[in-house]
PDB file of N, CA and C in Angstrom:
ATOM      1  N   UNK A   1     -48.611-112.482 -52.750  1.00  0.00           N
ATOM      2  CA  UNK A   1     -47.497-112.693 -51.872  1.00  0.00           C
ATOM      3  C   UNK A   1     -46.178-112.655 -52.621  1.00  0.00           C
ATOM      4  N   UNK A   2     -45.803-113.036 -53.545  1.00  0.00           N
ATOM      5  CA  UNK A   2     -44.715-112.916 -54.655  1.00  0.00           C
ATOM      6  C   UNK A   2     -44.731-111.422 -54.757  1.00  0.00           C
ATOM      7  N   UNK A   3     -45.270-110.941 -55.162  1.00  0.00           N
ATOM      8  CA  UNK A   3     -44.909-109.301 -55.068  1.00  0.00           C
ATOM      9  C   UNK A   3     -44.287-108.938 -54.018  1.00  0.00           C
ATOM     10  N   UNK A   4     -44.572-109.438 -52.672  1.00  0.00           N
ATOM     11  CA  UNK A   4     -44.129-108.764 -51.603  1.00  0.00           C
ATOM     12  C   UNK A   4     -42.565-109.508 -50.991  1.00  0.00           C
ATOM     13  N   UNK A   5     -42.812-110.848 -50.951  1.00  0.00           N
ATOM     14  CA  UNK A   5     -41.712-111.335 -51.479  1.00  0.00           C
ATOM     15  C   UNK A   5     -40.231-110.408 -51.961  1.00  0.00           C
ATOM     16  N   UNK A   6     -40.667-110.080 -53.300  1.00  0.00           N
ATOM     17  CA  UNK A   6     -39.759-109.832 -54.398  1.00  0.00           C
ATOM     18  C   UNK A   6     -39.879-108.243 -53.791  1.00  0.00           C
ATOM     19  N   UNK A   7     -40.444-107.719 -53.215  1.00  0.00           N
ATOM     20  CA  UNK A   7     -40.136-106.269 -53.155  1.00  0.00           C
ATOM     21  C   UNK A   7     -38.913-106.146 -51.844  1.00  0.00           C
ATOM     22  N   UNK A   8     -39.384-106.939 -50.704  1.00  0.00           N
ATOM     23  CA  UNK A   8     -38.986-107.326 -49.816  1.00  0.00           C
ATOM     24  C   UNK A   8     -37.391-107.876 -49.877  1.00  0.00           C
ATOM     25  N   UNK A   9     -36.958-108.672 -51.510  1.00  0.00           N
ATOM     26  CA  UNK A   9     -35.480-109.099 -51.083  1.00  0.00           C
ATOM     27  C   UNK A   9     -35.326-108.369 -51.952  1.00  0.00           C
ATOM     28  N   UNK A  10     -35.460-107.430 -52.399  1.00  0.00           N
ATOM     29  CA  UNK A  10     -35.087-106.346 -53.177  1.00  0.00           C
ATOM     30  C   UNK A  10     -34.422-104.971 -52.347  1.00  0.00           C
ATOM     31  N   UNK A  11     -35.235-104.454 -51.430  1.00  0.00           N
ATOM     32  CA  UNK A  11     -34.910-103.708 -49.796  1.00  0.00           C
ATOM     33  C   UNK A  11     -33.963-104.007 -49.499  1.00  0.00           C
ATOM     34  N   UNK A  12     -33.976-105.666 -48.764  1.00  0.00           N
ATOM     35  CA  UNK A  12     -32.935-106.134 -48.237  1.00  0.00           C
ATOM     36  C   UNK A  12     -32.041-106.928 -48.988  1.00  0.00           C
ATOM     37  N   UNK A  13     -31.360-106.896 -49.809  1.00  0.00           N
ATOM     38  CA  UNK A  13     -30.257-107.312 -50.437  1.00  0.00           C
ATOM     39  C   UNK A  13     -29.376-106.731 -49.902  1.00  0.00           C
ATOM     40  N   UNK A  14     -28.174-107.299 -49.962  1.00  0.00           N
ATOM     41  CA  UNK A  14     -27.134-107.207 -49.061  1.00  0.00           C
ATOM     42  C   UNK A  14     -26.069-106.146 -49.909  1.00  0.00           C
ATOM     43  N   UNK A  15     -26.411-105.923 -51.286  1.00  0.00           N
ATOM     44  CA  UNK A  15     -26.018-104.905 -52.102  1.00  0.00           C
ATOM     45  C   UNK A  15     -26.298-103.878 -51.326  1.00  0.00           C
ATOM     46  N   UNK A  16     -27.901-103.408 -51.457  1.00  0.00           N
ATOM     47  CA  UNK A  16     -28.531-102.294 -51.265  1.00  0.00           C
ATOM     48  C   UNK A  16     -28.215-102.123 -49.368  1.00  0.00           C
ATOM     49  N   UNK A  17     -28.047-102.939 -48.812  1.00  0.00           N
ATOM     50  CA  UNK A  17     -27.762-102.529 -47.342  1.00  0.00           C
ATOM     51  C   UNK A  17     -26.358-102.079 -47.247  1.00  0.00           C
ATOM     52  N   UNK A  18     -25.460-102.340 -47.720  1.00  0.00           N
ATOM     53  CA  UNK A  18     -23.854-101.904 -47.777  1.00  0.00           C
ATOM     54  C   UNK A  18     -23.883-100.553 -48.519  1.00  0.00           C
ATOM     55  N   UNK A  19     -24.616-100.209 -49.692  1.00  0.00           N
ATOM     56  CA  UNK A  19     -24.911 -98.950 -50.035  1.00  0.00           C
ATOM     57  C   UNK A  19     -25.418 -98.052 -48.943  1.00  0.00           C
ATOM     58  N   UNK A  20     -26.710 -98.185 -48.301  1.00  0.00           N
ATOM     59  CA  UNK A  20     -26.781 -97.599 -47.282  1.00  0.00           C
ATOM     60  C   UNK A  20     -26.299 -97.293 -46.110  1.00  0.00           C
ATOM     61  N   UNK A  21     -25.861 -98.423 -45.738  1.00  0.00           N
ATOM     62  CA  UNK A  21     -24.326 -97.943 -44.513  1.00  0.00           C
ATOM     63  C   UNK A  21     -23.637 -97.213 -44.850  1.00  0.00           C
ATOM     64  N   UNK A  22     -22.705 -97.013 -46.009  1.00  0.00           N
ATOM     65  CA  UNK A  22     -21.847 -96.644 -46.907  1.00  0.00           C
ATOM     66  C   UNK A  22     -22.386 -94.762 -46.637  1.00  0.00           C
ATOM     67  N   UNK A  23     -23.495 -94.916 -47.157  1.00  0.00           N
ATOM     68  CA  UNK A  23     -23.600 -93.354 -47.028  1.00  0.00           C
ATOM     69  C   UNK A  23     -24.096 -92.776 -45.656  1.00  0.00           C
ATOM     70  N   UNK A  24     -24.863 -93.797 -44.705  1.00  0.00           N
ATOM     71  CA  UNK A  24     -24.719 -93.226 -43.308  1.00  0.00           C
ATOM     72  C   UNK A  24     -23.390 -92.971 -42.948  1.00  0.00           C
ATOM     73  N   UNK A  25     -22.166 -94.091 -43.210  1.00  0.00           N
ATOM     74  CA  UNK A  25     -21.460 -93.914 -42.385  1.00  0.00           C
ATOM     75  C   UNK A  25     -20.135 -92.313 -42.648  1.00  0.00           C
ATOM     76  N   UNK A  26     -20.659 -92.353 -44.275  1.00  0.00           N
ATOM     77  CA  UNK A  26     -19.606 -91.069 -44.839  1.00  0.00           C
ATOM     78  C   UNK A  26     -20.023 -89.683 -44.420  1.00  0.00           C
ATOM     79  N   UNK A  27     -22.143 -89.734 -43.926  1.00  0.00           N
ATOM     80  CA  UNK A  27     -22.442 -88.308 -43.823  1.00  0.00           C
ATOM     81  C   UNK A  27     -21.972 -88.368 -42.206  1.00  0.00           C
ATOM     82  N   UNK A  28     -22.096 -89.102 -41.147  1.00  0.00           N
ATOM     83  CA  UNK A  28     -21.699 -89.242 -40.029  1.00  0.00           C
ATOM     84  C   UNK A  28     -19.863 -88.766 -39.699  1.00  0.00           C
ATOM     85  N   UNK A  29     -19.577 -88.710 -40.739  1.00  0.00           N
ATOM     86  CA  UNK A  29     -17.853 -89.022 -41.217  1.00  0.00           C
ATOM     87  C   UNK A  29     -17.510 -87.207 -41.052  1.00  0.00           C
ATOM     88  N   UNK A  30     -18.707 -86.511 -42.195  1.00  0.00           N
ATOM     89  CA  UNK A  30     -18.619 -85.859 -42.641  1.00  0.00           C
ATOM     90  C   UNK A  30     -18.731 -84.378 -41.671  1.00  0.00           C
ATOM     91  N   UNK A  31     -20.056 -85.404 -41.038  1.00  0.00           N
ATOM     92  CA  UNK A  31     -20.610 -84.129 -39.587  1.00  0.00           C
ATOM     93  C   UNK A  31     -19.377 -84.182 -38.926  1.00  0.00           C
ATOM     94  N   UNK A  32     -18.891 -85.168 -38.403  1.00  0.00           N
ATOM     95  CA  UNK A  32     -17.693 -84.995 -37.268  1.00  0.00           C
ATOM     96  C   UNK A  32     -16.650 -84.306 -38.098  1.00  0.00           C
ATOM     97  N   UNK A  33     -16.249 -84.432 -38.591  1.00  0.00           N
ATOM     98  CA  UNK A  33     -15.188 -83.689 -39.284  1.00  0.00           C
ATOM     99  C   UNK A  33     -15.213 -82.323 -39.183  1.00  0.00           C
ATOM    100  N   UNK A  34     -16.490 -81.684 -39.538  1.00  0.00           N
ATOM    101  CA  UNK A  34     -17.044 -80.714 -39.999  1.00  0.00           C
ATOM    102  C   UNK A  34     -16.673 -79.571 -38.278  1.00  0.00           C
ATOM    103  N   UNK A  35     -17.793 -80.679 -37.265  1.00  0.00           N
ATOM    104  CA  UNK A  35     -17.477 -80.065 -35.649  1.00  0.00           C
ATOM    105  C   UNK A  35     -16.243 -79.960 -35.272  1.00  0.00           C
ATOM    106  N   UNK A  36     -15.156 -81.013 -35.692  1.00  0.00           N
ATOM    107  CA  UNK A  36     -14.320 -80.602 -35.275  1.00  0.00           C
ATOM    108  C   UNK A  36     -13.372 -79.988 -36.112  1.00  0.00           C
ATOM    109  N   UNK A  37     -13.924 -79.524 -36.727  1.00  0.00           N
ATOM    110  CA  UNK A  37     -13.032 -78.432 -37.837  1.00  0.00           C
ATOM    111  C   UNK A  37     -13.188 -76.952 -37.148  1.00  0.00           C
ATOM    112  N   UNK A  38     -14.632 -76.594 -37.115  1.00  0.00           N
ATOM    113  CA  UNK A  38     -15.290 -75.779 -35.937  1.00  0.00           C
ATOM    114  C   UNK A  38     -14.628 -75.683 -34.734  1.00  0.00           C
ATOM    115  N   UNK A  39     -14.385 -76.380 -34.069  1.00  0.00           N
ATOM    116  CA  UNK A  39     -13.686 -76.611 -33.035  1.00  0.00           C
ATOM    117  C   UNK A  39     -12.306 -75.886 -32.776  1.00  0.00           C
ATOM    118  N   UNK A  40     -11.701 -76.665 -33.858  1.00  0.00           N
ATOM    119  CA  UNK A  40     -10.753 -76.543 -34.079  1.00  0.00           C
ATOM    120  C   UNK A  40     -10.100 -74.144 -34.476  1.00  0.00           C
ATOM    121  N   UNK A  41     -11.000 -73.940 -35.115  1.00  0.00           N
ATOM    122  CA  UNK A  41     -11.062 -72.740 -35.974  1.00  0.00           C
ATOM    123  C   UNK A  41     -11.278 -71.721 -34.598  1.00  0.00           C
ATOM    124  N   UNK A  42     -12.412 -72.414 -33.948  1.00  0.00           N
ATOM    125  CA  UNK A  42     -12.175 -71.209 -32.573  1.00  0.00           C
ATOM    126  C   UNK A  42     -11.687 -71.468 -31.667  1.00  0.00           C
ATOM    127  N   UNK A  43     -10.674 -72.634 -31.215  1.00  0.00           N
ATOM    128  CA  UNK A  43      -9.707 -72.515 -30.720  1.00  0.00           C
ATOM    129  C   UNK A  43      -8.407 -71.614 -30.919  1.00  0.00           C
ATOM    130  N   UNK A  44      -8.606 -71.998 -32.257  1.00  0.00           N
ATOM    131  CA  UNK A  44      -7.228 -71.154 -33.068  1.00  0.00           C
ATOM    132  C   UNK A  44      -7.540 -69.395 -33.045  1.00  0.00           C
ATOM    133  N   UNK A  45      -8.843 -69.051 -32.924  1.00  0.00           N
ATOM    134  CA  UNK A  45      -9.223 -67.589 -32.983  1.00  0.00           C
ATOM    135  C   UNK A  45      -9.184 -67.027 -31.346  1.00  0.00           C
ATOM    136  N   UNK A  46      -9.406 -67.903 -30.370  1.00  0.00           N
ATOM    137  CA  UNK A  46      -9.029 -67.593 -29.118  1.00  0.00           C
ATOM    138  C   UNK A  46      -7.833 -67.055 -28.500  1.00  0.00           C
ATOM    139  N   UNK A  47      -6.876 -68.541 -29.283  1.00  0.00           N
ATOM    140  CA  UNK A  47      -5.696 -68.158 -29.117  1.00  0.00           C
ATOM    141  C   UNK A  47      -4.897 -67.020 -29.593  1.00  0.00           C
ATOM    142  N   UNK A  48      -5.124 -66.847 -30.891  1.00  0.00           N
ATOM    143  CA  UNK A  48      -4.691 -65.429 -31.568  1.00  0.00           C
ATOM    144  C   UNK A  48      -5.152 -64.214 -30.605  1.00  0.00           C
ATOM    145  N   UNK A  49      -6.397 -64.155 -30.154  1.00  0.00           N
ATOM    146  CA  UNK A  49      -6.444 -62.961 -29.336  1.00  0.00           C
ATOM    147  C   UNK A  49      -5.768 -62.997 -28.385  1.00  0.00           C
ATOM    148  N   UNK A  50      -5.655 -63.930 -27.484  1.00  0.00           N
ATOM    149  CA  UNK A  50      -5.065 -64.077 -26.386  1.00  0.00           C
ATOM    150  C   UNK A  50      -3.675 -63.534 -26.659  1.00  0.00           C
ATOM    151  N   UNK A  51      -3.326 -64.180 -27.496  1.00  0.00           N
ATOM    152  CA  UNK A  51      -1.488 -63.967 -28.112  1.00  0.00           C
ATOM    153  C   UNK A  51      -1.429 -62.398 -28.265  1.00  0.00           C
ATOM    154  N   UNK A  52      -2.648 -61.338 -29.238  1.00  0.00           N
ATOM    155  CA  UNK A  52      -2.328 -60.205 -29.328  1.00  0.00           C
ATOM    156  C   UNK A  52      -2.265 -59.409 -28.203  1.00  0.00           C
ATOM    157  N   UNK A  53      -3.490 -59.669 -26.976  1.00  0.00           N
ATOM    158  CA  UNK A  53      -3.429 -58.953 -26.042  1.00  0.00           C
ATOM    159  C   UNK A  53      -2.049 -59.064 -25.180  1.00  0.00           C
ATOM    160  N   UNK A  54      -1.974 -60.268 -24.835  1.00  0.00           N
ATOM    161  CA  UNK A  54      -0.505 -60.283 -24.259  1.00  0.00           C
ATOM    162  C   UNK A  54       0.915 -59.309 -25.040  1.00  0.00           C
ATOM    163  N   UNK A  55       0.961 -59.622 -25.795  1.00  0.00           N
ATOM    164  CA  UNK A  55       1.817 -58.959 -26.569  1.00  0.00           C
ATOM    165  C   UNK A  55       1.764 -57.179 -26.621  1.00  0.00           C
ATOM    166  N   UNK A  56       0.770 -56.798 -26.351  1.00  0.00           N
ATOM    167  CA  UNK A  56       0.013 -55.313 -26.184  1.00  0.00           C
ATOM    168  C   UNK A  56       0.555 -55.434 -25.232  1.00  0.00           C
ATOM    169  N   UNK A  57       0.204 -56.065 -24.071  1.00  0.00           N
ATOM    170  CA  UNK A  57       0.657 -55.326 -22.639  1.00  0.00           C
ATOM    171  C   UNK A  57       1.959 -55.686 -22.642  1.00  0.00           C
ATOM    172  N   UNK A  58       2.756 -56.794 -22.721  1.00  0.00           N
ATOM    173  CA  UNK A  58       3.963 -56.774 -22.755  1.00  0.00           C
ATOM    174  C   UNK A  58       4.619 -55.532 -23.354  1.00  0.00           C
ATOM    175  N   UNK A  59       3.801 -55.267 -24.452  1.00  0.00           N
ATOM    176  CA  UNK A  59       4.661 -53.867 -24.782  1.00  0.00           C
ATOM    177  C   UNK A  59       4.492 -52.653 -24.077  1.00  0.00           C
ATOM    178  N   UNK A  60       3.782 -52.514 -23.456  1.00  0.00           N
ATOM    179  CA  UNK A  60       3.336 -51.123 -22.876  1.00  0.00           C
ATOM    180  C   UNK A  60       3.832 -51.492 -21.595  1.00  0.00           C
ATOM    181  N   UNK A  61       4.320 -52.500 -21.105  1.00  0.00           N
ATOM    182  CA  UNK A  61       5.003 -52.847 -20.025  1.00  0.00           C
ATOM    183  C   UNK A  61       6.406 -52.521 -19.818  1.00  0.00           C
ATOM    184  N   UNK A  62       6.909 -53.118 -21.028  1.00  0.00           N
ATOM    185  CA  UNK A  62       8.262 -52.264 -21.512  1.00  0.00           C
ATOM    186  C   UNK A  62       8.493 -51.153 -21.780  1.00  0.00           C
ATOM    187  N   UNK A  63       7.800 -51.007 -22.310  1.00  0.00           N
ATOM    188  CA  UNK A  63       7.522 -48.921 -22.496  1.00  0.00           C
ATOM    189  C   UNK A  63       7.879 -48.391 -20.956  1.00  0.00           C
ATOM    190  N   UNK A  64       6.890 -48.994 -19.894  1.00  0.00           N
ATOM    191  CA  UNK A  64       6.736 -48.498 -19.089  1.00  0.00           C
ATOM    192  C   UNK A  64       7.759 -48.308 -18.083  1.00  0.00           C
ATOM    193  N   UNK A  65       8.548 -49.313 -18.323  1.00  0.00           N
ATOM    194  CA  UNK A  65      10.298 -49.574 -17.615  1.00  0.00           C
ATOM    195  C   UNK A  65      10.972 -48.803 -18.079  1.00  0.00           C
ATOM    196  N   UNK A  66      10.982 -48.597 -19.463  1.00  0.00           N
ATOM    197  CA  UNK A  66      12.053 -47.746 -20.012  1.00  0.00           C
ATOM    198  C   UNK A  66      12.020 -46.760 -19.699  1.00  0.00           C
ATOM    199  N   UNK A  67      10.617 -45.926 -19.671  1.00  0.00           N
ATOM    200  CA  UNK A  67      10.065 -44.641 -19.373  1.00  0.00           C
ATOM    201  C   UNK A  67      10.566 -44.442 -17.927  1.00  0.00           C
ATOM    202  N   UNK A  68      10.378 -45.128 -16.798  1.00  0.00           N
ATOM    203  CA  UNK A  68      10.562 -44.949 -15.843  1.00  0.00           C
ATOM    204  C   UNK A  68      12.380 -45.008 -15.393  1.00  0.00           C
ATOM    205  N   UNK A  69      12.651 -46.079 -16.266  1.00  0.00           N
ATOM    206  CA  UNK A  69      14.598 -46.019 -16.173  1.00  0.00           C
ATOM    207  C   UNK A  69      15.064 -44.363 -16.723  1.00  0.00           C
ATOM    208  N   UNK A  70      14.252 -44.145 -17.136  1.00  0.00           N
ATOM    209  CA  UNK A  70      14.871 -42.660 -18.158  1.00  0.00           C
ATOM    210  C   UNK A  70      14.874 -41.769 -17.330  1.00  0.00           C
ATOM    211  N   UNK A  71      13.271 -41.776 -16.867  1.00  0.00           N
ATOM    212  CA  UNK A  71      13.487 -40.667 -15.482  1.00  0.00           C
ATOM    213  C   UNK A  71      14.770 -40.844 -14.204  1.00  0.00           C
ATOM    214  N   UNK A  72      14.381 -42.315 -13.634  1.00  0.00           N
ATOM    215  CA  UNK A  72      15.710 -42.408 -12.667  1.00  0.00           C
ATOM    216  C   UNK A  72      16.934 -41.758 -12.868  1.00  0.00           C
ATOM    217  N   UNK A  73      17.460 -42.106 -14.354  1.00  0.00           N
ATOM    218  CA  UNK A  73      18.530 -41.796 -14.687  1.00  0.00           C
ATOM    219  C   UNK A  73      19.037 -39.927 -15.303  1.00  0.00           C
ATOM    220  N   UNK A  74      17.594 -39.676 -15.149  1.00  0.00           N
ATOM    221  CA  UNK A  74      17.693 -38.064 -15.636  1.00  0.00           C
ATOM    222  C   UNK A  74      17.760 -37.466 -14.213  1.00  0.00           C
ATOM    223  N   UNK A  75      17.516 -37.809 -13.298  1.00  0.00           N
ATOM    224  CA  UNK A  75      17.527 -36.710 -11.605  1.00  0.00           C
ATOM    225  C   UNK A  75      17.596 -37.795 -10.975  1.00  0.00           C
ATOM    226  N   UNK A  76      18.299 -37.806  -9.808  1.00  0.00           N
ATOM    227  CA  UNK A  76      17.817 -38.934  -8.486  1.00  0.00           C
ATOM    228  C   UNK A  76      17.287 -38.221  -8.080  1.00  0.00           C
ATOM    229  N   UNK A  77      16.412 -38.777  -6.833  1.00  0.00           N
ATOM    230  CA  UNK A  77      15.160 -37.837  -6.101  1.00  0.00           C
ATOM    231  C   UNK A  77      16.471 -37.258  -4.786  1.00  0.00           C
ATOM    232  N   UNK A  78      17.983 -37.245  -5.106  1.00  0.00           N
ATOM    233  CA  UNK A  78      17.858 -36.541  -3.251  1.00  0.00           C
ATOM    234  C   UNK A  78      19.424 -35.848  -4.129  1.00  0.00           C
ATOM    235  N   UNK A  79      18.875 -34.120  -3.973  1.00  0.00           N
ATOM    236  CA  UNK A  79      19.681 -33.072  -4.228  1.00  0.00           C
ATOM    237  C   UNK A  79      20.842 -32.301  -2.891  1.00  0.00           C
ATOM    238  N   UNK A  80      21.640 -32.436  -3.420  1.00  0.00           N
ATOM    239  CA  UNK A  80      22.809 -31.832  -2.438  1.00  0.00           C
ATOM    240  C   UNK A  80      22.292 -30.426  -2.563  1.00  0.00           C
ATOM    241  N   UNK A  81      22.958 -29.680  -0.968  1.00  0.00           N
ATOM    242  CA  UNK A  81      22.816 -28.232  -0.993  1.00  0.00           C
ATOM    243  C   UNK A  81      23.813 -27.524  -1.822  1.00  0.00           C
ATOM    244  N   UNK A  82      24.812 -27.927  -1.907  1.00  0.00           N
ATOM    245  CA  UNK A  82      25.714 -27.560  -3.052  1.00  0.00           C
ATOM    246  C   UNK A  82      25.885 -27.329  -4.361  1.00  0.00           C
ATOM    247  N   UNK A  83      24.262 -28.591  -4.783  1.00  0.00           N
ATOM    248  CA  UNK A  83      23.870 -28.429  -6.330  1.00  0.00           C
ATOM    249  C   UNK A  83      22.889 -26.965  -6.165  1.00  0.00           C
ATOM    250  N   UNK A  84      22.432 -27.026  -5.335  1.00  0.00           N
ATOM    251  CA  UNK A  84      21.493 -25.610  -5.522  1.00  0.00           C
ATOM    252  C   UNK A  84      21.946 -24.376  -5.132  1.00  0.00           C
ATOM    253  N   UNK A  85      23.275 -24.388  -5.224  1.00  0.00           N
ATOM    254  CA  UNK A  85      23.881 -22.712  -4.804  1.00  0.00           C
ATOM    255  C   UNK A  85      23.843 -22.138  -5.935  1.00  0.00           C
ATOM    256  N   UNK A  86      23.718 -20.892  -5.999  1.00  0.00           N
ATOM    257  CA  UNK A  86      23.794 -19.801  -7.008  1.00  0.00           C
ATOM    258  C   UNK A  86      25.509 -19.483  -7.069  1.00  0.00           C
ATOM    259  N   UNK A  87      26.166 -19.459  -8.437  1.00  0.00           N
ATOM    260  CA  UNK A  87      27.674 -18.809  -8.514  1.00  0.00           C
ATOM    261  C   UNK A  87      27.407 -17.329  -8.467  1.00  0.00           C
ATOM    262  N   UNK A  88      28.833 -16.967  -8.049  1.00  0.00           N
ATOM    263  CA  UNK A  88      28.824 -15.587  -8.363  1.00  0.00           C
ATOM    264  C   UNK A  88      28.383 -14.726  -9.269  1.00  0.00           C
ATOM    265  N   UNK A  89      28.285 -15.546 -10.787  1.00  0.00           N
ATOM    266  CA  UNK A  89      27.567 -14.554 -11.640  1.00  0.00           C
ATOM    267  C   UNK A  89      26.674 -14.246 -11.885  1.00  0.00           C
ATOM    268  N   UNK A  90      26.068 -15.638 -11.325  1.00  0.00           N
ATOM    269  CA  UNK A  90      24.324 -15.973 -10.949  1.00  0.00           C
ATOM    270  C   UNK A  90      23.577 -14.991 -10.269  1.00  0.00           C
ATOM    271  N   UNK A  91      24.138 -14.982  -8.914  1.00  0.00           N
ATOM    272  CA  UNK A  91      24.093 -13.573  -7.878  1.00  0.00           C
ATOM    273  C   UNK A  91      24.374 -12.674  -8.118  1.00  0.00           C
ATOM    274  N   UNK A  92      25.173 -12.082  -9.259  1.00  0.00           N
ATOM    275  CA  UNK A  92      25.166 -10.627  -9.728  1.00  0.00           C
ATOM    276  C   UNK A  92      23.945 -10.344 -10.786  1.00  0.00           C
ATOM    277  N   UNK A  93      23.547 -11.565 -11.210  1.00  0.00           N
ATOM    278  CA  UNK A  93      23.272 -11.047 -12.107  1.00  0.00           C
ATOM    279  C   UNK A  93      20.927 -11.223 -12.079  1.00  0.00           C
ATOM    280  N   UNK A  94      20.851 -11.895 -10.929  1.00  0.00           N
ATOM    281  CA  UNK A  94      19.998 -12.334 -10.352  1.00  0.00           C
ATOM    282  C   UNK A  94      19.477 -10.268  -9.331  1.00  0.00           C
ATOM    283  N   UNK A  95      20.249  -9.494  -8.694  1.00  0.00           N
ATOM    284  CA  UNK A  95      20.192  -8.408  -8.166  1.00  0.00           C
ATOM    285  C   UNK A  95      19.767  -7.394  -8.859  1.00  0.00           C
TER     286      UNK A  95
END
């Protein structure tokens, strides 16, 4: 019984139990950290895409205004009969 005793407050010593908390509580420390580091990393990789695609279409959006202001401003769609007459030299030289 002394053997078991002595093995017994040896286990439980209040040393050896604070050691063991000690390292449950740092690998427990360690996992969470770890998930939310994870977490954290593909949030941040979501967002970056999100950010590039937007930025893509925003640009091709603008493109697409400009492109279209350029045309407006190169012809309006409604021609006078006056712009389409032929001059005289036109007609001579049109015969």
């Amino acid at each position: 019984m002394g053997l078991v005793c002595a093995v017994a407050e040896y286990i439980f010593s209040l040393e050896k139990t604070i050691s063991i908390l000690k390292d449950v509580i740092l690998t427990v420390a360690a996992g969470s950290g770890a998930i939310v580091a994870w977490k954290g990393l593909n949030t941040w990789n979501r967002q970056h895409q999100g950010q590039h695609a937007f930025n893509l279409v925003r640009n091709i959006l603008i493109a697409l205004y400009q492109y279209r202001d350029a045309i407006h401003s190169v012809r309006h769609p409604m021609i006078w009969a006056h712009e389409m007459a032929l001059s005289e030299e036109e007609r001579a030289g049109a015969s």
